[in-house]
Protein backbone atom coordinates (compact mmCIF):
# COMPACT_ATOMS: atom_id res chain seq x y z
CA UNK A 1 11.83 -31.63 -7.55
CA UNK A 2 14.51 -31.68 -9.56
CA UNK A 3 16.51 -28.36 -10.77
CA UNK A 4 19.41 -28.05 -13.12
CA UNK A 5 22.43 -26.04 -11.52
CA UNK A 6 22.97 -23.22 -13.39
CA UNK A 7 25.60 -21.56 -10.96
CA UNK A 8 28.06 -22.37 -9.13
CA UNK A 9 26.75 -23.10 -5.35
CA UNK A 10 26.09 -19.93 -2.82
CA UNK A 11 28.06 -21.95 0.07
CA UNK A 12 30.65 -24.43 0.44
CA UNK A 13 28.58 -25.74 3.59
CA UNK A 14 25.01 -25.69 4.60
CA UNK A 15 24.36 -26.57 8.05
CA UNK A 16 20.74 -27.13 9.25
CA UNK A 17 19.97 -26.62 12.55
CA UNK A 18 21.59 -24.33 14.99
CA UNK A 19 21.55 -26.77 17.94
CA UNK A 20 24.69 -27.77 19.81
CA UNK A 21 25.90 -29.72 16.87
CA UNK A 22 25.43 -27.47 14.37
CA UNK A 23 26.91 -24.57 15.88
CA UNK A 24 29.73 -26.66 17.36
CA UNK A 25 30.87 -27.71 13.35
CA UNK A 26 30.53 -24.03 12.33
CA UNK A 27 32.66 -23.09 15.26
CA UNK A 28 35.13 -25.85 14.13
CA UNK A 29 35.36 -24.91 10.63
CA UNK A 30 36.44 -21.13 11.84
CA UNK A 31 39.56 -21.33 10.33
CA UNK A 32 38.74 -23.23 7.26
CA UNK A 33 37.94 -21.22 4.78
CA UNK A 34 34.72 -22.48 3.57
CA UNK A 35 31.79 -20.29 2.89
CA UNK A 36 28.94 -21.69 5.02
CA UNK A 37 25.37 -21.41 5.85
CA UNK A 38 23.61 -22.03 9.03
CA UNK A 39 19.70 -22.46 9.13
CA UNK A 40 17.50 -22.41 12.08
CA UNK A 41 13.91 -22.87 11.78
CA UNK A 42 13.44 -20.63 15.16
CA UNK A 43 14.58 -17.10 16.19
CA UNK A 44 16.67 -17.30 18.95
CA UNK A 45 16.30 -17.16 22.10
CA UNK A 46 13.93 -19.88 21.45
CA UNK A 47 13.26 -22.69 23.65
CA UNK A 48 14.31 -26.56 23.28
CA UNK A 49 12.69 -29.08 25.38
CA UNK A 50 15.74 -30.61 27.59
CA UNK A 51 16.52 -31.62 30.92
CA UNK A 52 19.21 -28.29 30.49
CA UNK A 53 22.04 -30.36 32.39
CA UNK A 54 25.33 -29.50 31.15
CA UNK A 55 28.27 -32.65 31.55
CA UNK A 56 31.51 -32.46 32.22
CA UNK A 57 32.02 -33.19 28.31
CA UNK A 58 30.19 -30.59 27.13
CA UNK A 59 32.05 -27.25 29.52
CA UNK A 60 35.47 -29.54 28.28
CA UNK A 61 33.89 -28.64 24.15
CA UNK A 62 32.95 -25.73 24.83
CA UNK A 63 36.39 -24.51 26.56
CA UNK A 64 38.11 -26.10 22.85
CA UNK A 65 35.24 -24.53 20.75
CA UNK A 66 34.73 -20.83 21.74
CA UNK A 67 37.98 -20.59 24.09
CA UNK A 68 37.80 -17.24 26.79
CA UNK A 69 33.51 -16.84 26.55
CA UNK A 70 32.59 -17.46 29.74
CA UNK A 71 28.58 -19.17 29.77
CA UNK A 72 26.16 -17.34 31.24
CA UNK A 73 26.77 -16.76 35.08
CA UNK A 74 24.73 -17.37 37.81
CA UNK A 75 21.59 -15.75 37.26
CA UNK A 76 20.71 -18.13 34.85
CA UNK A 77 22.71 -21.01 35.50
CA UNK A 78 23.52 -24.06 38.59
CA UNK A 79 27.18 -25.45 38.80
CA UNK A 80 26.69 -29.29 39.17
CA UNK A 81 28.60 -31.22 41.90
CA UNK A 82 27.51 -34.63 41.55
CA UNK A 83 24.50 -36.74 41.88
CA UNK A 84 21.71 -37.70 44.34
CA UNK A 85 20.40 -41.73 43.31
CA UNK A 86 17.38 -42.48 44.58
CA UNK A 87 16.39 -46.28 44.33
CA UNK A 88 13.30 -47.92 43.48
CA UNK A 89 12.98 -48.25 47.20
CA UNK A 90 13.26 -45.30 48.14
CA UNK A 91 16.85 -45.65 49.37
CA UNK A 92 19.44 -42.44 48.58
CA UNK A 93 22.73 -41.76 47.48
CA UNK A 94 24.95 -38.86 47.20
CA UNK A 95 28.06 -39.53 44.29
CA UNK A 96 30.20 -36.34 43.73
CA UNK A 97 31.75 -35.77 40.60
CA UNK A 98 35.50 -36.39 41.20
CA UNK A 99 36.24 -32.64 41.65
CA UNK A 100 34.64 -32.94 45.17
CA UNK A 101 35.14 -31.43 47.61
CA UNK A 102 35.54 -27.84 45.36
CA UNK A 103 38.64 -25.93 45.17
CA UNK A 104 39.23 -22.56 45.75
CA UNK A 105 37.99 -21.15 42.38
CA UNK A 106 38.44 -23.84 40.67
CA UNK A 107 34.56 -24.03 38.01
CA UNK A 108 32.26 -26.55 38.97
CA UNK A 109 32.26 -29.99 36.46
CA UNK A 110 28.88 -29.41 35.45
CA UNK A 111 25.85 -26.70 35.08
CA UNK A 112 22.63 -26.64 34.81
CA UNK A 113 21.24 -24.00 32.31
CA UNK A 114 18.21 -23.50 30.51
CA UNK A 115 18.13 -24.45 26.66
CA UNK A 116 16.66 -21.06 25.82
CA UNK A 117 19.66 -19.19 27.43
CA UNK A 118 22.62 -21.86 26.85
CA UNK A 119 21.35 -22.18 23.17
CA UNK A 120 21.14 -18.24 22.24
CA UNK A 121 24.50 -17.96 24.07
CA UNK A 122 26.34 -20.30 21.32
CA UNK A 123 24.44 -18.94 18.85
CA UNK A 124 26.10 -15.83 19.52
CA UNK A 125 29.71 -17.62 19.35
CA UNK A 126 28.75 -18.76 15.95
CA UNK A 127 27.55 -15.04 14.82
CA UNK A 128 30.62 -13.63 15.36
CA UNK A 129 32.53 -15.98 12.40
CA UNK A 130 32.35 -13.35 9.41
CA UNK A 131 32.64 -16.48 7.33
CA UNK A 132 29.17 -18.11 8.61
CA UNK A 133 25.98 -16.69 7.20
CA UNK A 134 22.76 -16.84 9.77
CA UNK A 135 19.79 -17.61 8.85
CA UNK A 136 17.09 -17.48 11.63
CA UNK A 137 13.28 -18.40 11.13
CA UNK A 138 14.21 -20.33 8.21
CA UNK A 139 12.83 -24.02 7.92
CA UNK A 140 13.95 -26.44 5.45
CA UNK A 141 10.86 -28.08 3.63
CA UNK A 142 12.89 -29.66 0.24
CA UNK A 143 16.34 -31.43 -0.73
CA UNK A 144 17.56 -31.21 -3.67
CA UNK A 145 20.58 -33.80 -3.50
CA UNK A 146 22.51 -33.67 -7.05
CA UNK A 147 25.69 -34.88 -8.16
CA UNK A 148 27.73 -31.80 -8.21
CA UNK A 149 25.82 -29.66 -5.19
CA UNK A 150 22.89 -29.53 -2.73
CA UNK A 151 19.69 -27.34 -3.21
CA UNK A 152 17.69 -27.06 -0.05
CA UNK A 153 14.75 -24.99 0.21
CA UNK A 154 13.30 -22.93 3.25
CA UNK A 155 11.18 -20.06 1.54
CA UNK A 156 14.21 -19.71 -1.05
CA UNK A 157 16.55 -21.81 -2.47
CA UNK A 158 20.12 -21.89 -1.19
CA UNK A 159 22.27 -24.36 -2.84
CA UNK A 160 26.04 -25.86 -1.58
CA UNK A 161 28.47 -28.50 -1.99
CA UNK A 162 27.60 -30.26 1.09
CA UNK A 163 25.23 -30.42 3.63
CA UNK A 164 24.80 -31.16 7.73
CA UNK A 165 21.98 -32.09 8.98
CA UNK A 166 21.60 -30.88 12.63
CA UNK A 167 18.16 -30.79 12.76
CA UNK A 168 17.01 -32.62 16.04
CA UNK A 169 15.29 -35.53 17.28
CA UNK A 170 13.00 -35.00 14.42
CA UNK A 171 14.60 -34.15 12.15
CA UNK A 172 13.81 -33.48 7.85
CA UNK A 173 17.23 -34.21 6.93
CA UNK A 174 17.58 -37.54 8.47
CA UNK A 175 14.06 -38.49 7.46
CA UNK A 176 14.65 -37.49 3.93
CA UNK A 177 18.00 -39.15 3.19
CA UNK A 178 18.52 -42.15 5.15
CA UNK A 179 14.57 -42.78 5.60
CA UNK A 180 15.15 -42.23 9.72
CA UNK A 181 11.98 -43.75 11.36
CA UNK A 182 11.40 -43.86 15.31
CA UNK A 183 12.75 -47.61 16.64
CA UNK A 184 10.65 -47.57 19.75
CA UNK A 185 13.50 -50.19 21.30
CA UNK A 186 16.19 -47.92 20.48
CA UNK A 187 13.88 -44.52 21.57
CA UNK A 188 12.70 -42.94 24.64
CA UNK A 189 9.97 -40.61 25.24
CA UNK A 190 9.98 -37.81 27.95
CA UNK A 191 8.62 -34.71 29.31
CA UNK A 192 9.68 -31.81 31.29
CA UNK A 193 8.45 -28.48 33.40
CA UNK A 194 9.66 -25.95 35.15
CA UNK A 195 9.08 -25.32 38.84
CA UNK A 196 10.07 -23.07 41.47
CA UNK A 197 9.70 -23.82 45.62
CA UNK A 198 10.49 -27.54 45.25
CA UNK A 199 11.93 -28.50 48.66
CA UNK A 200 14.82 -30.47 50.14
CA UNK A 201 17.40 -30.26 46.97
CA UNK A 202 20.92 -30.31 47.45
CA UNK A 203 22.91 -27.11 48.96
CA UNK A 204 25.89 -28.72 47.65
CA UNK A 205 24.46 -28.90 43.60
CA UNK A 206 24.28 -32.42 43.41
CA UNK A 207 21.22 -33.19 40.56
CA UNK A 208 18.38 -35.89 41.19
CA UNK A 209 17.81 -39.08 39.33
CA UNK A 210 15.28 -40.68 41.05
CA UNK A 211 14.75 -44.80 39.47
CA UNK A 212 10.67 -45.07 40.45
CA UNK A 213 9.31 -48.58 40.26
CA UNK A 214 6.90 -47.00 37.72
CA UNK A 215 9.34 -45.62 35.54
CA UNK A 216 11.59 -49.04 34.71
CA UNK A 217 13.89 -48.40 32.95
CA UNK A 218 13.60 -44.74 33.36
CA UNK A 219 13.86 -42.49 35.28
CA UNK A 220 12.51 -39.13 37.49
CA UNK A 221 14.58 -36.05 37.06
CA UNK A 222 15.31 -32.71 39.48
CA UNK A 223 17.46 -30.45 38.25
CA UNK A 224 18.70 -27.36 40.45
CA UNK A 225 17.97 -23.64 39.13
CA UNK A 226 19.03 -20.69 40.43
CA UNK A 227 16.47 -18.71 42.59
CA UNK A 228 14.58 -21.81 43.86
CA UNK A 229 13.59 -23.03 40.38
CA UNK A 230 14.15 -26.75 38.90
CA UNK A 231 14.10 -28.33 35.62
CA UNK A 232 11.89 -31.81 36.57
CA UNK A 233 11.14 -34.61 33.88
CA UNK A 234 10.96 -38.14 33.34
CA UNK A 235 11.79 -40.61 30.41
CA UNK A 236 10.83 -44.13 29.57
CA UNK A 237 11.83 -45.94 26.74
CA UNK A 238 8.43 -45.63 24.05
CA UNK A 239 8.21 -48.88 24.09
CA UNK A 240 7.26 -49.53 27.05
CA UNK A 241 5.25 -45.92 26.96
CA UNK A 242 3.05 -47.86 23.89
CA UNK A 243 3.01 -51.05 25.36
CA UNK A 244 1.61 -49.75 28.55
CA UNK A 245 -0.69 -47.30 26.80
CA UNK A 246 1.02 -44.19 29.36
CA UNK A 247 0.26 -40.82 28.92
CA UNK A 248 3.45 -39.32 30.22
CA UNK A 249 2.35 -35.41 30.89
CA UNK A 250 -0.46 -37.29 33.05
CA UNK A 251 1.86 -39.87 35.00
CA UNK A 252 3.73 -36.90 35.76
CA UNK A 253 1.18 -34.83 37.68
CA UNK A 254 0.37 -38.07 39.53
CA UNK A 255 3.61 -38.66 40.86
CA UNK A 256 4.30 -35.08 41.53
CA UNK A 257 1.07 -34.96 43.88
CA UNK A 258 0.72 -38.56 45.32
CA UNK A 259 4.62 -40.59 45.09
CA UNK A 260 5.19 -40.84 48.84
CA UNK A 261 9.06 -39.64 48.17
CA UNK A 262 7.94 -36.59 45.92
CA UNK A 263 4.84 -35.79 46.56
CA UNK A 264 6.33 -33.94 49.85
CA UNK A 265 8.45 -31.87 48.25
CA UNK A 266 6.25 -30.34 45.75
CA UNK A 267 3.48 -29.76 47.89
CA UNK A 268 4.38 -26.21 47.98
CA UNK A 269 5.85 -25.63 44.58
CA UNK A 270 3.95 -24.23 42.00
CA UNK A 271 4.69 -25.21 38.20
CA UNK A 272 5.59 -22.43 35.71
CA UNK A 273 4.47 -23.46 32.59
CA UNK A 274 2.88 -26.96 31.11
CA UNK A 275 4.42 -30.00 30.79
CA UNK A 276 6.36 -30.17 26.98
CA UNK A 277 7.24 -33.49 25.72
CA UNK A 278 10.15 -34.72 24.14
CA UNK A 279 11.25 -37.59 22.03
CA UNK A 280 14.97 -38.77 22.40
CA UNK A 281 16.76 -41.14 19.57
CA UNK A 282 19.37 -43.31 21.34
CA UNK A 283 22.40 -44.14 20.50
CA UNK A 284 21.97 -48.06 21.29
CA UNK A 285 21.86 -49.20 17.96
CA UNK A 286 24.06 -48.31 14.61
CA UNK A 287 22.53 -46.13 12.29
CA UNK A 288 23.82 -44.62 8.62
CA UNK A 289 24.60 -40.90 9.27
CA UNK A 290 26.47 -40.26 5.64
CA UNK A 291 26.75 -40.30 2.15
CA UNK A 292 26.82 -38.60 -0.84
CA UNK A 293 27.65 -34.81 -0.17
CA UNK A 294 25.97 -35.68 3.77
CA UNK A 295 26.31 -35.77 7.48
CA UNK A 296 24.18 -35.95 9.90
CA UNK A 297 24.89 -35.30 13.57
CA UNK A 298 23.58 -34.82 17.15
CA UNK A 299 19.83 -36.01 17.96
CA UNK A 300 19.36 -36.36 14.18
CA UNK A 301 22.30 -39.41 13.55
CA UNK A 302 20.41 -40.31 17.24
CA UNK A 303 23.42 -39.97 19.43
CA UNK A 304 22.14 -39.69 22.64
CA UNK A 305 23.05 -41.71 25.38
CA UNK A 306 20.96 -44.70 26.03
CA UNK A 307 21.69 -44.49 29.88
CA UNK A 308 21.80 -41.10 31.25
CA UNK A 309 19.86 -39.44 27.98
CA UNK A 310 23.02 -36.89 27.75
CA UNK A 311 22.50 -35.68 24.13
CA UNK A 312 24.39 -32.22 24.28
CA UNK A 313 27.98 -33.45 24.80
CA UNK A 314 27.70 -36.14 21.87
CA UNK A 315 26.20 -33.58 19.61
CA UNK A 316 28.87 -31.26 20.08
CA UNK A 317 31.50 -33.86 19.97
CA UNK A 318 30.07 -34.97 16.45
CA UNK A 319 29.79 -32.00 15.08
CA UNK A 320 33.54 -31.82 15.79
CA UNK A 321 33.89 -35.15 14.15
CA UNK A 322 32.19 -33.94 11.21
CA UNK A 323 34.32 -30.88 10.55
CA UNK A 324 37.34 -32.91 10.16
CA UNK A 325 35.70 -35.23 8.04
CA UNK A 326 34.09 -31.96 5.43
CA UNK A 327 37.80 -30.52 5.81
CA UNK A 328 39.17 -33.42 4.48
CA UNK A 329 36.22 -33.76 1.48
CA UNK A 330 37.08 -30.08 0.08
CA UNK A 331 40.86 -31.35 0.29
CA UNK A 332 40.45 -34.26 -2.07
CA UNK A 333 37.47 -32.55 -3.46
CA UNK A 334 36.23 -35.37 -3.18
CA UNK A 335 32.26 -35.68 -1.24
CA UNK A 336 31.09 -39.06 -2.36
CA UNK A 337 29.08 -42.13 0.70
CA UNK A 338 32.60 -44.01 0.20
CA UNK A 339 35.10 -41.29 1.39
CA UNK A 340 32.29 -40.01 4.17
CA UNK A 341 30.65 -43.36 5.66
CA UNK A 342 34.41 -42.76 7.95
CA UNK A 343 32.65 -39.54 9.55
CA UNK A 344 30.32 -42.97 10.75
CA UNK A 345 33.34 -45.19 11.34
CA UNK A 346 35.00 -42.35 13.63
CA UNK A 347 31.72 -41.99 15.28
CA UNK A 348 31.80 -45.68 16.39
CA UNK A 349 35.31 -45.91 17.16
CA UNK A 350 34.48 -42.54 19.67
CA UNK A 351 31.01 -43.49 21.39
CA UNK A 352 30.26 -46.46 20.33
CA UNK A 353 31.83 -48.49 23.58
CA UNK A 354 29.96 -45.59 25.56
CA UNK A 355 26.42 -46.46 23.83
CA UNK A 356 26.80 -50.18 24.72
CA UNK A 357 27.61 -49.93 28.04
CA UNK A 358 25.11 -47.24 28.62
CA UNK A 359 22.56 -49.58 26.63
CA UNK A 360 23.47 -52.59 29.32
CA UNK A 361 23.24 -50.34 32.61
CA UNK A 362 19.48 -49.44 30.92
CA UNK A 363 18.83 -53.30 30.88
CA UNK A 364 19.94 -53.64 34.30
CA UNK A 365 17.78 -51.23 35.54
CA UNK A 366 14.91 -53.34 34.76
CA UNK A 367 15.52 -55.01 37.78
CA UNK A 368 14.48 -52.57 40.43
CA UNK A 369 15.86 -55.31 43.61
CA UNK A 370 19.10 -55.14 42.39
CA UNK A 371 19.31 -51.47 41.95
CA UNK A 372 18.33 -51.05 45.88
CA UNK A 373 20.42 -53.71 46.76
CA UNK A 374 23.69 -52.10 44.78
CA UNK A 375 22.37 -48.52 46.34
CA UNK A 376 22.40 -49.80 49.79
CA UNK A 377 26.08 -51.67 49.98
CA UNK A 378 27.49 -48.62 48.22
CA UNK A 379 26.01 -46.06 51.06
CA UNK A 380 27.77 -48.06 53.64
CA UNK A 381 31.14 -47.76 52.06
CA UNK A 382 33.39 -45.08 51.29
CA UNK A 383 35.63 -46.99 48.72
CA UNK A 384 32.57 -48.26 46.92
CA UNK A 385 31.19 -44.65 46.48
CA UNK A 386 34.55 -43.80 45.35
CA UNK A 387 34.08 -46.26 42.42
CA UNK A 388 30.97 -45.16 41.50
CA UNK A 389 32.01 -41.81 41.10
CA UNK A 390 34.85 -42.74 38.98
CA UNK A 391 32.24 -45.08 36.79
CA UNK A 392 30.91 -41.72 35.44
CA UNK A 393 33.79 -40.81 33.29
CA UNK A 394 35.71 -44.04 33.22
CA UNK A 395 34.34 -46.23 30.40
CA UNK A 396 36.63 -49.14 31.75
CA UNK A 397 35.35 -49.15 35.48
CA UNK A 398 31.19 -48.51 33.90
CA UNK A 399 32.46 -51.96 32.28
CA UNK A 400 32.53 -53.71 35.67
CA UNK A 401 28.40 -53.30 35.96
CA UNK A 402 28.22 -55.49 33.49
CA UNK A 403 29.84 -58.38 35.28
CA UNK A 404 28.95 -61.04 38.01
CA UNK A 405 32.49 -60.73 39.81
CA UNK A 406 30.99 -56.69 40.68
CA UNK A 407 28.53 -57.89 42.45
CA UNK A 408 30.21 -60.58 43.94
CA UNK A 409 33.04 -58.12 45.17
CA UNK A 410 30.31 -55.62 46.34
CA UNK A 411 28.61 -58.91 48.25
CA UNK A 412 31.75 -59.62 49.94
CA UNK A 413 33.21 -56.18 50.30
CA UNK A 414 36.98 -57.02 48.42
């Protein structure tokens, strides 16, 4: 459809989606001046579908983005540690985050928090701008891209100089204006539950990624809740999910009730809820997130992290990214591809090492031997465990899986 403006546009800013990315560009463009719209197809609290594990990268964005508002305590929420391994053997390994052992008061470097309460909480940040009109329960159904503004429509139409999509893993925007289409190399597919009474986690609030033979190259996930509860999923990469013909929610239940390490520890658990899936668009291969009066950001420019499937942390970080990059469009009023495809080039320059390493420690955990054998010289040695820790937020030591002389090192213990 095709309407000819007849006034000058409601908003300076539309933002679709009230995810971690959208919110987190809203919150950035506080001070800016610009009149701006946020739509959200639900009415919060809603849920999200998510293994609710908050990095070290996202509590560092939100300290920047709503400074002095404090997350949700401990009722709803798990301070993170560090990480059990398990190996496709069976073989386990405790790595603490580099903060270990805790301080005295000092916050832990991660959480774990359910989408439904971490998402309502920004919300709320993002409410409190008097420049940001929210709109809840409104979904977007038409573009209308024009040379001089954008028309969307979601029951009414709302029209703006330029628009962010934020919209998700599936997300209209990206579909509709750079013709986004699921890469099943480049994608993985997951699901999630809740449970409460699983046994044996961590009393230190280390988080469980557990690398079954019959997940390659995914993974098993336990996530600690307050109160006994745990978020617990798995992921594989869709293509192997459609070249294998797996029904996911299914493989799930089996494993839960007959994998000789798990099995055990949810013998007396009982599962609140069904089994949701999810669909994940990784960040292992370049895509077009801009042009003409657009970003997109978050799961829909598919910035998750081919590795660990971290997807709050980059959607926050671009929706920072993308504030600087509308700022500097209203200043040169300027809003054509050529001045934004650098929202993309800043995007690359910021994760794109990060994606390709992550995308190479996903190939190498194809081969299930080697991950036991790295597991097992690591447990044995202090200074190798050390490493590994470090590997988690040091892009230039994660560079070292990637090379024979690691291994050879971690054969001959220099």
């Amino acid at each position: 459809m095709n309407l000819t403006p007849t006034l000058e546009p409601e908003y300076d800013v539309i933002i679709v989606g009230a995810g971690p990315a959208g919110c987190a560009c809203a919150l950035s463009l506080a001070d800016s001046g610009l009149r701006i719209a946020l739509l959200e197809k639900g009415t919060f609290p809603r849920d999200k579908v998510c293994g609710d594990a908050l990095s070290g990268k996202v509590l560092t964005w939100l300290g920047r983005l709503a400074p002095g508002k404090a997350l949700p305590g401990t009722e709803v929420s798990s301070d993170a540690w560090g990480i059990r391994f398990f190996s496709p053997g069976g073989l386990k390994i405790d790595v603490p985050f580099r903060t270990w052992p805790p301080a005295p008061g000092k916050p832990a470097p991660g959480r774990v928090i359910r989408r439904i309460d971490f998402d309502h909480w920004l919300a709320e940040r993002v409410k409190e701008l008097p420049q940001v009109t929210f709109f809840e329960g409104k979904s977007v159904t038409e573009l209308d891209m024009q040379p001089d503004q954008v028309r969307i429509f979601a029951g009414e139409w709302i029209t703006g100089k330029m628009l962010v999509g934020a919209d998700g893993a599936n997300s209209f925007t990206a579909r509709q204006l750079v013709h986004a289409e699921v890469d099943p190399l480049h994608h993985s597919a997951g699901v999630r539950a809740y449970y409460q009474g699983v046994q044996d986690m961590s009393d230190q609030g280390f988080i469980e990624l557990h690398f079954l033979k019959e997940l390659t190259p995914g993974y098993f996930w336990i996530f600690p809740l307050p109160d006994g509860g745990a978020n617990v999923g798995m992921g594989m990469l869709t293509k192997d999910v459609n070249k294998g013909k797996i029904n996911l929610r299914q493989m799930m239940e089996e494993l839960v009730a007959n994998h000789p390490t798990l099995a055990p520890r949810f013998k007396g658990a009982r599962r609140l809820g069904p089994i949701q899936g999810l669909g994940l668009p990784l960040g292992s291969k370049p895509r077009l997130s801009s042009g003409n009066r657009f970003l997109l950001t978050g799961d829909a420019a598919a910035l998750i992290d081919p590795f660990t499937g971290e997807g709050i942390g980059n959607a926050l970080f671009s929706g920072v990214i993308a504030s600087r990059h509308i700022r500097k469009a209203f200043e040169t009023n300027r809003f054509d591809a050529q001045l934004l495809k650098a929202y993309d080039a800043e995007v690359a320059l910021k994760m794109g090492t990060e994606f390709r390493l992550s995308h190479a420690m996903q190939r190498l955990v194809r081969f299930p031997w080697l991950m036991d054998w790295v597991v097992k010289r690591v447990a044995g040695n202090p200074q190798w465990q050390k490493l590994l820790t470090s590997m988690f937020d040091d892009l230039d030591l994660r560079d070292q899986l990637r090379k024979p002389s690691f291994y050879w090192r971690l054969l001959t213990n220099r």
